[in-house]
Protein backbone atom coordinates (compact mmCIF):
# COMPACT_ATOMS: atom_id res chain seq x y z
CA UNK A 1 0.00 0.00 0.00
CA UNK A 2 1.33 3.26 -0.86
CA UNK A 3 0.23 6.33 1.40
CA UNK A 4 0.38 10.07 -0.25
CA UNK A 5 0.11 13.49 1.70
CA UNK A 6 -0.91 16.44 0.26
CA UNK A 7 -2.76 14.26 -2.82
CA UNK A 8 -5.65 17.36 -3.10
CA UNK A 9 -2.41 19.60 -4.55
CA UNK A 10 -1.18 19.63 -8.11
CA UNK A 11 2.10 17.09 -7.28
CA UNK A 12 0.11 15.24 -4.78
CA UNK A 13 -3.35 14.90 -7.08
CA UNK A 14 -1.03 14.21 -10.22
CA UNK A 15 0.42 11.30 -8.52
CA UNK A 16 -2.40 9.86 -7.50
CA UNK A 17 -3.26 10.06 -11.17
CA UNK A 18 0.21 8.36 -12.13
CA UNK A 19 -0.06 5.62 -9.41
CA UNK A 20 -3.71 4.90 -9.80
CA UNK A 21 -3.61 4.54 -13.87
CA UNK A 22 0.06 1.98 -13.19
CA UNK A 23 -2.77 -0.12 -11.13
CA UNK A 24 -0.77 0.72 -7.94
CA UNK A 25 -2.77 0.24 -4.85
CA UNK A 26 -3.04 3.96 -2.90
CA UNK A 27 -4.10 5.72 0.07
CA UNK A 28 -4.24 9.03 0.00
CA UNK A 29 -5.12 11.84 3.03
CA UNK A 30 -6.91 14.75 2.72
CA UNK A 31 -8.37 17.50 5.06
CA UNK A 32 -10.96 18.80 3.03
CA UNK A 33 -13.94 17.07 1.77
CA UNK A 34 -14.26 20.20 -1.24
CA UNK A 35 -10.31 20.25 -2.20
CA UNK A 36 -11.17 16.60 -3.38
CA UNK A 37 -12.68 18.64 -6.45
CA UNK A 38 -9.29 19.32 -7.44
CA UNK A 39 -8.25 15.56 -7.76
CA UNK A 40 -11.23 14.94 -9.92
CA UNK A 41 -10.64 18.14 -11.65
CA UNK A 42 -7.09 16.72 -12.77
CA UNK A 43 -8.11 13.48 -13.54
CA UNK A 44 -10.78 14.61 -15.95
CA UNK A 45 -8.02 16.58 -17.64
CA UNK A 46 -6.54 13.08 -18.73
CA UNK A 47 -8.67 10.43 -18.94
CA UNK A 48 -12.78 9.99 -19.51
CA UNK A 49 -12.29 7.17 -17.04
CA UNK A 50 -11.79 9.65 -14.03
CA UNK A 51 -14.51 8.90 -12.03
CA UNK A 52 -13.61 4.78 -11.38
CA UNK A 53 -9.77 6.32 -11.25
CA UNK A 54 -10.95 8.24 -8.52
CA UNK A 55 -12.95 5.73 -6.80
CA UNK A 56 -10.14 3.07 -6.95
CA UNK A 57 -8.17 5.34 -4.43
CA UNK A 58 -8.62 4.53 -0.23
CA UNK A 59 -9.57 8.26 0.62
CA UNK A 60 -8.72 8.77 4.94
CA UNK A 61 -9.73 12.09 6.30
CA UNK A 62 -6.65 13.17 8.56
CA UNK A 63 -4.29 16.55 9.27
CA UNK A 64 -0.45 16.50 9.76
CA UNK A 65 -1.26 17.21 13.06
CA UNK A 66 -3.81 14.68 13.87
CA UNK A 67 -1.38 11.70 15.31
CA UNK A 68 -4.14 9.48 15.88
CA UNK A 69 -6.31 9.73 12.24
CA UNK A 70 -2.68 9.66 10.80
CA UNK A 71 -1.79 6.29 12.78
CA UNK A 72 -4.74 4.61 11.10
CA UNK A 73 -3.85 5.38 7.88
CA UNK A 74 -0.35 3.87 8.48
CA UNK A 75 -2.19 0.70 8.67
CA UNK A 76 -0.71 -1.84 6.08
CA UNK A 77 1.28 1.24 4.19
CA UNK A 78 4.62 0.20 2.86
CA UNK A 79 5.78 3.56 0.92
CA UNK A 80 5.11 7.39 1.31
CA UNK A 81 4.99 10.18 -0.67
CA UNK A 82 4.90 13.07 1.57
CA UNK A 83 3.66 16.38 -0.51
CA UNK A 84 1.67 18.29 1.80
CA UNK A 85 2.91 21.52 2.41
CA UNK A 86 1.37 25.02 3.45
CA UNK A 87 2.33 27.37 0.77
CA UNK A 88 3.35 30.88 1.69
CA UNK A 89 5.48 34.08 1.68
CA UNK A 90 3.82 36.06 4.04
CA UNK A 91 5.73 36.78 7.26
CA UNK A 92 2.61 36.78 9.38
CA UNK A 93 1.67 32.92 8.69
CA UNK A 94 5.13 32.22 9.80
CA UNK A 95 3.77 29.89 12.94
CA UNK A 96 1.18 28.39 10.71
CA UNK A 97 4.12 27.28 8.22
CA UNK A 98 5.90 25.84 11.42
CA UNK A 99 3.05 24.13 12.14
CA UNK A 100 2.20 22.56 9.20
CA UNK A 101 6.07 22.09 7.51
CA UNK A 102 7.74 20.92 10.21
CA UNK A 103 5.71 19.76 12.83
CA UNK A 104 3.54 17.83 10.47
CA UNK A 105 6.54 16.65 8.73
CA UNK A 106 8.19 15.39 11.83
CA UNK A 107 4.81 13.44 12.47
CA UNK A 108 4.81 12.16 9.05
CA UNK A 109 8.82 11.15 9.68
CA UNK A 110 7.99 9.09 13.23
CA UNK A 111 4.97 7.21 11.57
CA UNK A 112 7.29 5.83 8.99
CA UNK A 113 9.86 4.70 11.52
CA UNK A 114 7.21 3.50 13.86
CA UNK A 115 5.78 1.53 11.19
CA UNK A 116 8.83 0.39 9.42
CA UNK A 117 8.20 2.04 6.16
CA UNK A 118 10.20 0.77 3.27
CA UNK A 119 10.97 4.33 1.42
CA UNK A 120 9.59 7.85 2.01
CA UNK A 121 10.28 10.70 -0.89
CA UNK A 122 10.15 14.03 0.42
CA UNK A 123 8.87 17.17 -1.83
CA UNK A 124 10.83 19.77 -0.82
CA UNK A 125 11.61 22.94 -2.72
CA UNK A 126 14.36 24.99 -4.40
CA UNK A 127 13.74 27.48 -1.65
CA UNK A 128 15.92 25.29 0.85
CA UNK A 129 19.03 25.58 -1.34
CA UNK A 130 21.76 28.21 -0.96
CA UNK A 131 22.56 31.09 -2.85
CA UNK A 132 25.56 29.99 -5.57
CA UNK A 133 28.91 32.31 -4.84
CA UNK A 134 29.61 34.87 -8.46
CA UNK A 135 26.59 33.77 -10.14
CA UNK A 136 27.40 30.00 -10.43
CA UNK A 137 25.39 27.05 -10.97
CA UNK A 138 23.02 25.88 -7.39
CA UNK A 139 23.91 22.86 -6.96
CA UNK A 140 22.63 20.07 -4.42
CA UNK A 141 25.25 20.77 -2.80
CA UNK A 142 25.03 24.71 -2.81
CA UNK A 143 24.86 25.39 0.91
CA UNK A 144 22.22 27.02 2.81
CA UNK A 145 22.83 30.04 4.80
CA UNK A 146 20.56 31.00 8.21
CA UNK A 147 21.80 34.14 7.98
CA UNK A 148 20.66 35.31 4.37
CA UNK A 149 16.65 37.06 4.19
CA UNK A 150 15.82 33.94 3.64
CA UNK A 151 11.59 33.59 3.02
CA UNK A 152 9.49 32.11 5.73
CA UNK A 153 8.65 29.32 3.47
CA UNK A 154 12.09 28.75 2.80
CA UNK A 155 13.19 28.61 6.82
CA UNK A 156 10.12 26.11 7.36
CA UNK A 157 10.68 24.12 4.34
CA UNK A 158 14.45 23.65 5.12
CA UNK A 159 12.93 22.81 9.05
CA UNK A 160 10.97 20.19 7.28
CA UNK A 161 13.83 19.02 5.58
CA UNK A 162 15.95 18.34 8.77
CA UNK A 163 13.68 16.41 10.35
CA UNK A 164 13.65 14.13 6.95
CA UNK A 165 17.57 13.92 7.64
CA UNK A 166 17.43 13.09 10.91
CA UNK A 167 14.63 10.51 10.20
CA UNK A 168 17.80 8.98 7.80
CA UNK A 169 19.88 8.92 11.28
CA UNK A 170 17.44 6.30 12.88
CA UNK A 171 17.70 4.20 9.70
CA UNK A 172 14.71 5.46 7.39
CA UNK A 173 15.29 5.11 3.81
CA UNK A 174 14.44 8.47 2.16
CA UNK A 175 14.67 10.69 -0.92
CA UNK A 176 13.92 14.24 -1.25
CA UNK A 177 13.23 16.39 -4.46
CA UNK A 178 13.58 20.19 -4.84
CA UNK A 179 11.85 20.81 -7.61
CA UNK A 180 11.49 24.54 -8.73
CA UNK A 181 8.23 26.28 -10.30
CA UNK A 182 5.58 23.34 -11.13
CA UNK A 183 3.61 23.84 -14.06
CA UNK A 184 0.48 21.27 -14.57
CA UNK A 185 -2.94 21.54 -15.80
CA UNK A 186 -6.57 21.13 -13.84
CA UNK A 187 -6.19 23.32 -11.00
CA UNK A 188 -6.81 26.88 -12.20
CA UNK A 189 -8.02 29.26 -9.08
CA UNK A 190 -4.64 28.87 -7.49
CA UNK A 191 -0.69 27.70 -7.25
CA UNK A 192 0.76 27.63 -10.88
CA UNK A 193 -2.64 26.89 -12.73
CA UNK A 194 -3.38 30.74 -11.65
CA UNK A 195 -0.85 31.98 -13.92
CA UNK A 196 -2.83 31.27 -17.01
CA UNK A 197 -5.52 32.67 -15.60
CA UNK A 198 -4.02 35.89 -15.42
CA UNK A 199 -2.13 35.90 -18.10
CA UNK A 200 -5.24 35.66 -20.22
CA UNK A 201 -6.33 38.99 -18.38
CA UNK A 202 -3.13 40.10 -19.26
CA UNK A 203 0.61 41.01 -17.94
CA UNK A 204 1.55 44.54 -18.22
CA UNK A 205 5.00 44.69 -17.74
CA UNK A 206 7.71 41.48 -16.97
CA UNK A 207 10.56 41.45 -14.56
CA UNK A 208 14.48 41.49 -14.73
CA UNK A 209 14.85 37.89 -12.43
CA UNK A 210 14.70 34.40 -13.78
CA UNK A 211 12.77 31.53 -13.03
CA UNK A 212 13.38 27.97 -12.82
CA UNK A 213 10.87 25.85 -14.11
CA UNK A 214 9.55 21.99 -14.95
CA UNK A 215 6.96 19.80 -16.14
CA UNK A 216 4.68 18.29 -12.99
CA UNK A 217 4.36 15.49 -15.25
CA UNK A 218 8.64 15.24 -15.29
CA UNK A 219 8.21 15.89 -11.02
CA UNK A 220 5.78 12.71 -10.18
CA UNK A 221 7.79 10.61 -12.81
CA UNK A 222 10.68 11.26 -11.02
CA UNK A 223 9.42 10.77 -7.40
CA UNK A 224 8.11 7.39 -8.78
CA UNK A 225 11.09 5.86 -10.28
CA UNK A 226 13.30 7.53 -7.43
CA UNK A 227 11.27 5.63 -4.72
CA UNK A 228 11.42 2.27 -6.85
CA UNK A 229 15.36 2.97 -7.32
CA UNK A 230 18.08 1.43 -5.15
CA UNK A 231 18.73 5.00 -4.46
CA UNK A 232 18.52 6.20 -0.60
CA UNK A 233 19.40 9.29 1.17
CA UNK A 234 20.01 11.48 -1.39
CA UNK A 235 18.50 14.86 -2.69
CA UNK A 236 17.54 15.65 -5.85
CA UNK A 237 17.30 19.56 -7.83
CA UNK A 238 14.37 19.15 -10.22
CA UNK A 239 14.46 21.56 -12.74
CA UNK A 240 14.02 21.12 -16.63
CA UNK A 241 15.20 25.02 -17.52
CA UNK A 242 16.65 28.40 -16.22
CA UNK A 243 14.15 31.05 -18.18
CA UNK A 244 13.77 35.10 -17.72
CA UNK A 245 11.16 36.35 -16.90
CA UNK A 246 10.19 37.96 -20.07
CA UNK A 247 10.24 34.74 -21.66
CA UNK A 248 8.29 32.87 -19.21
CA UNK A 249 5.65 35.96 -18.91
CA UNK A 250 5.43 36.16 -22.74
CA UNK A 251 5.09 32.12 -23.65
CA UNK A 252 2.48 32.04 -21.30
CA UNK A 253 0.97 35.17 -23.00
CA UNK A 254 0.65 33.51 -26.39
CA UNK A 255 -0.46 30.13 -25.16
CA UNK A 256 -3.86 31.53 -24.43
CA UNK A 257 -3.79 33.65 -27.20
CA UNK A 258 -3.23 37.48 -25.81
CA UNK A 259 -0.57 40.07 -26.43
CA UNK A 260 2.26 39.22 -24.37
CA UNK A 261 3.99 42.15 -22.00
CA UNK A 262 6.67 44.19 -23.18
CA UNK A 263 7.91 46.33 -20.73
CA UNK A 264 9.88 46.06 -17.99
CA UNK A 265 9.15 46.86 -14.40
CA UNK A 266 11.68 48.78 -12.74
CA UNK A 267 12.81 48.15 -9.24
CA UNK A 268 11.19 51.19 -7.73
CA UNK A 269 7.81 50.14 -9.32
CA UNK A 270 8.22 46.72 -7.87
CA UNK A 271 9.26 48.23 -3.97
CA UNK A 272 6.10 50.26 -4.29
CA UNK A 273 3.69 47.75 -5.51
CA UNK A 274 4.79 45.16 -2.42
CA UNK A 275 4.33 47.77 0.00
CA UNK A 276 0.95 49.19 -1.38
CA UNK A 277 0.13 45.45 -1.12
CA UNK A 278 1.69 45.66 2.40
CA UNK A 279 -1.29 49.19 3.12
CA UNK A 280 -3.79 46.86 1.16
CA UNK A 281 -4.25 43.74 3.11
CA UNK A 282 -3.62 45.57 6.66
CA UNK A 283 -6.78 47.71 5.34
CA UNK A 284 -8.94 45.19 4.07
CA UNK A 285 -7.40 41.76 5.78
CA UNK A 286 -7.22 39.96 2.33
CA UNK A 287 -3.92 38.06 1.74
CA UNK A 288 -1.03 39.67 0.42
CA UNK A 289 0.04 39.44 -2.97
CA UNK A 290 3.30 40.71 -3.02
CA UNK A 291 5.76 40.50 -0.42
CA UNK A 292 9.84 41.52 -0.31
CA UNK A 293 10.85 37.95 -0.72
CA UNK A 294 8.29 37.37 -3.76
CA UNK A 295 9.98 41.07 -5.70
CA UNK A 296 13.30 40.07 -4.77
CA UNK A 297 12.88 36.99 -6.26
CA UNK A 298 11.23 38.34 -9.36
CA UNK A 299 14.49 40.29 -10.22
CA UNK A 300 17.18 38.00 -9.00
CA UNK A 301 19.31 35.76 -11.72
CA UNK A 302 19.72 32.48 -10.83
CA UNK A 303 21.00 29.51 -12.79
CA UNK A 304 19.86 25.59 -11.17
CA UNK A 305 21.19 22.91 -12.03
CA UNK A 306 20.17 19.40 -13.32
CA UNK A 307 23.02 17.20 -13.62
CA UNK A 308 22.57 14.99 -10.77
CA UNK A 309 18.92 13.63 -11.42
CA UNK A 310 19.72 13.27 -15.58
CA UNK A 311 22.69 11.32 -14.68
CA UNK A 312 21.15 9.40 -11.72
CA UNK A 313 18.13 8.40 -13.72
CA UNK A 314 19.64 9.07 -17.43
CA UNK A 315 16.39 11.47 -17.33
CA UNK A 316 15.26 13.01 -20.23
CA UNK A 317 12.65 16.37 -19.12
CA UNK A 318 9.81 17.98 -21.35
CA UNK A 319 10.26 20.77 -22.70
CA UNK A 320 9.08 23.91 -20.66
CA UNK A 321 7.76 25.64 -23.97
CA UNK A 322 5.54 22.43 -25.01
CA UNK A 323 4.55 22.31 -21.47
CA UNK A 324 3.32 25.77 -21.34
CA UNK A 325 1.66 25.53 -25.13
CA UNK A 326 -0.32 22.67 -23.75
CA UNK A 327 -1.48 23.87 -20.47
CA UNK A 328 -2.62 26.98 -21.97
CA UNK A 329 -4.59 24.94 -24.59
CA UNK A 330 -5.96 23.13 -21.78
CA UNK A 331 -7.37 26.36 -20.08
CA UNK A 332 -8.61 27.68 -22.90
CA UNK A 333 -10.45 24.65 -23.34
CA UNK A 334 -11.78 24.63 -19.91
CA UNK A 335 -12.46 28.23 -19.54
């Protein structure tokens, strides 16, 4: 029996997808009885069949939190996929990050040791790598640094992460993937699906950064054959290409068919916008759009590498371009 976290979100209900259609038999947790839309959502982007794909999945109602609904469905489990994460950049939701990153993750960590689990993989992010020394490639192996502005998501993720090492210390066989920005079809009203959204409403201006991106398809591929590998207790960058901004901004422009941006916004346009944001949401309470970390990272350069999971798997990724193309098709079709 395979157990997967987080299976409402785009890695988590692609797996499923993945797993359930390779006949595999899966559990899979969820808080929510409405997020379970999403999974269906997903599945009916890729097969008629979706319905009996969905019913063929064990479905346990538990939180990262909730020890005892998350002993039961241990029960009989002999792999994990942990993807559940809580997803954000605002300083204020720092404790519910802790929370949910690293004190769930910890729980998830002593129910596979307590129940002997063959293999957990890990999805953590590119946020939990260091920053590369003269503009070099970030490597694995790229240290992290405690004492950089490092995001709230990043210092919880990277939390989350140790207690997945120190789960390797007391003899659980692990692997963790950073992957960078996921891009994947069926979930629109948030995450990456968003971004076609707006894009069809349409991008004004583009940024100076870069942005690394990959296939979710290429992410849940990877997590599958990395848990069926020989491989333990390693990490693993996921990241198909290094794009601008402009490029990414104006591909996904012309995949749902509107004129794509072409100016650049300056730095002192982007400090102002994240701090109007800032006035905005302590006005009106509604969640912040922009923060410091998100405009830093809009107009920072950075350049990931992929050597270590091509040559570990001889892995071959999508291409980013065909990837947007067809997602965009998708939402138009949807829409």
């Amino acid at each position: 029996m395979i157990l997967v976290t987080g299976s409402t979100g785009l890695v988590g209900s692609h797996l499923l997808y993945k797993l359930v259609s390779g006949k595999e038999k899966v559990r899979a947790i969820y808080r929510t009885e409405h997020k379970l839309a999403n999974v269906k959502s997903v599945f009916a982007t890729y097969s008629s069949n979706f319905e009996s794909l969905f019913k063929a999945i064990e479905w346990v109602k538990a939180d990262l939190l909730d020890i005892p609904a998350l002993s039961e469905a241990f029960t009989g489990v002999t792999h994990v996929y942990h993807c559940a994460a809580f997803v954000s950049f605002e300083p204020d939701k720092y404790q519910t990050l802790r929370k949910t990153n690293i004190e769930g993750t910890a729980n998830i960590v002593n129910l596979c040791l307590s129940n002997t689990i063959n293999k957990l993989c890990y999805v953590s992010s590119i946020a939990t790598l260091g920053n590369a020394i003269n503009n070099e490639e970030i490597t694995e192996e790229t240290i992290w640094n405690p004492e950089d502005d490092n995001s709230v998501y990043a210092i919880t993720k990277y939390g989350a992460e140790m207690e997945v090492w120190r789960a390797t210390q007391e003899g659980l066989n692990v692997v963790i993937v950073n992957p960078g920005v996921i891009l994947g079809a069926g979930i629109w009203r948030y995450g990456t699906g968003s971004f076609f959204k707006k894009a069809h409403k349409g991008f004004k201006y583009y940024t100076s950064g870069t942005i690394a991106l990959i296939a979710v398809e290429d992410v849940v591929s990877i997590m599958i054959a990395l848990t069926k590998s020989d491989i333990v207790n390693e990490r693993f960058l996921l990241v198909a290409e290094n794009w601008t901004y402009k490029q990414f901004l104006q591909t996904l422009s012309k995949s749902v068919q509107v004129k794509p941006p072409e100016k650049m916004a300056s730095s002192w346009l982007l400090q102002l916008a994240w701090k109007l944001d800032w006035l905005k949401t302590k006005l009106t309470g509604k969640r912040r759009q922009l923060t410091k970390h998100i405009v830093t990272s809009l107009s920072t350069e950075k350049n990931y590498s992929n050597k270590k999971i091509k040559t570990g798997l001889n892995y071959k990724f999508k291409p980013i371009d065909e990837t947007i193309s067809t997602i965009g098709h998708l939402y138009l079709k949807k829409k």
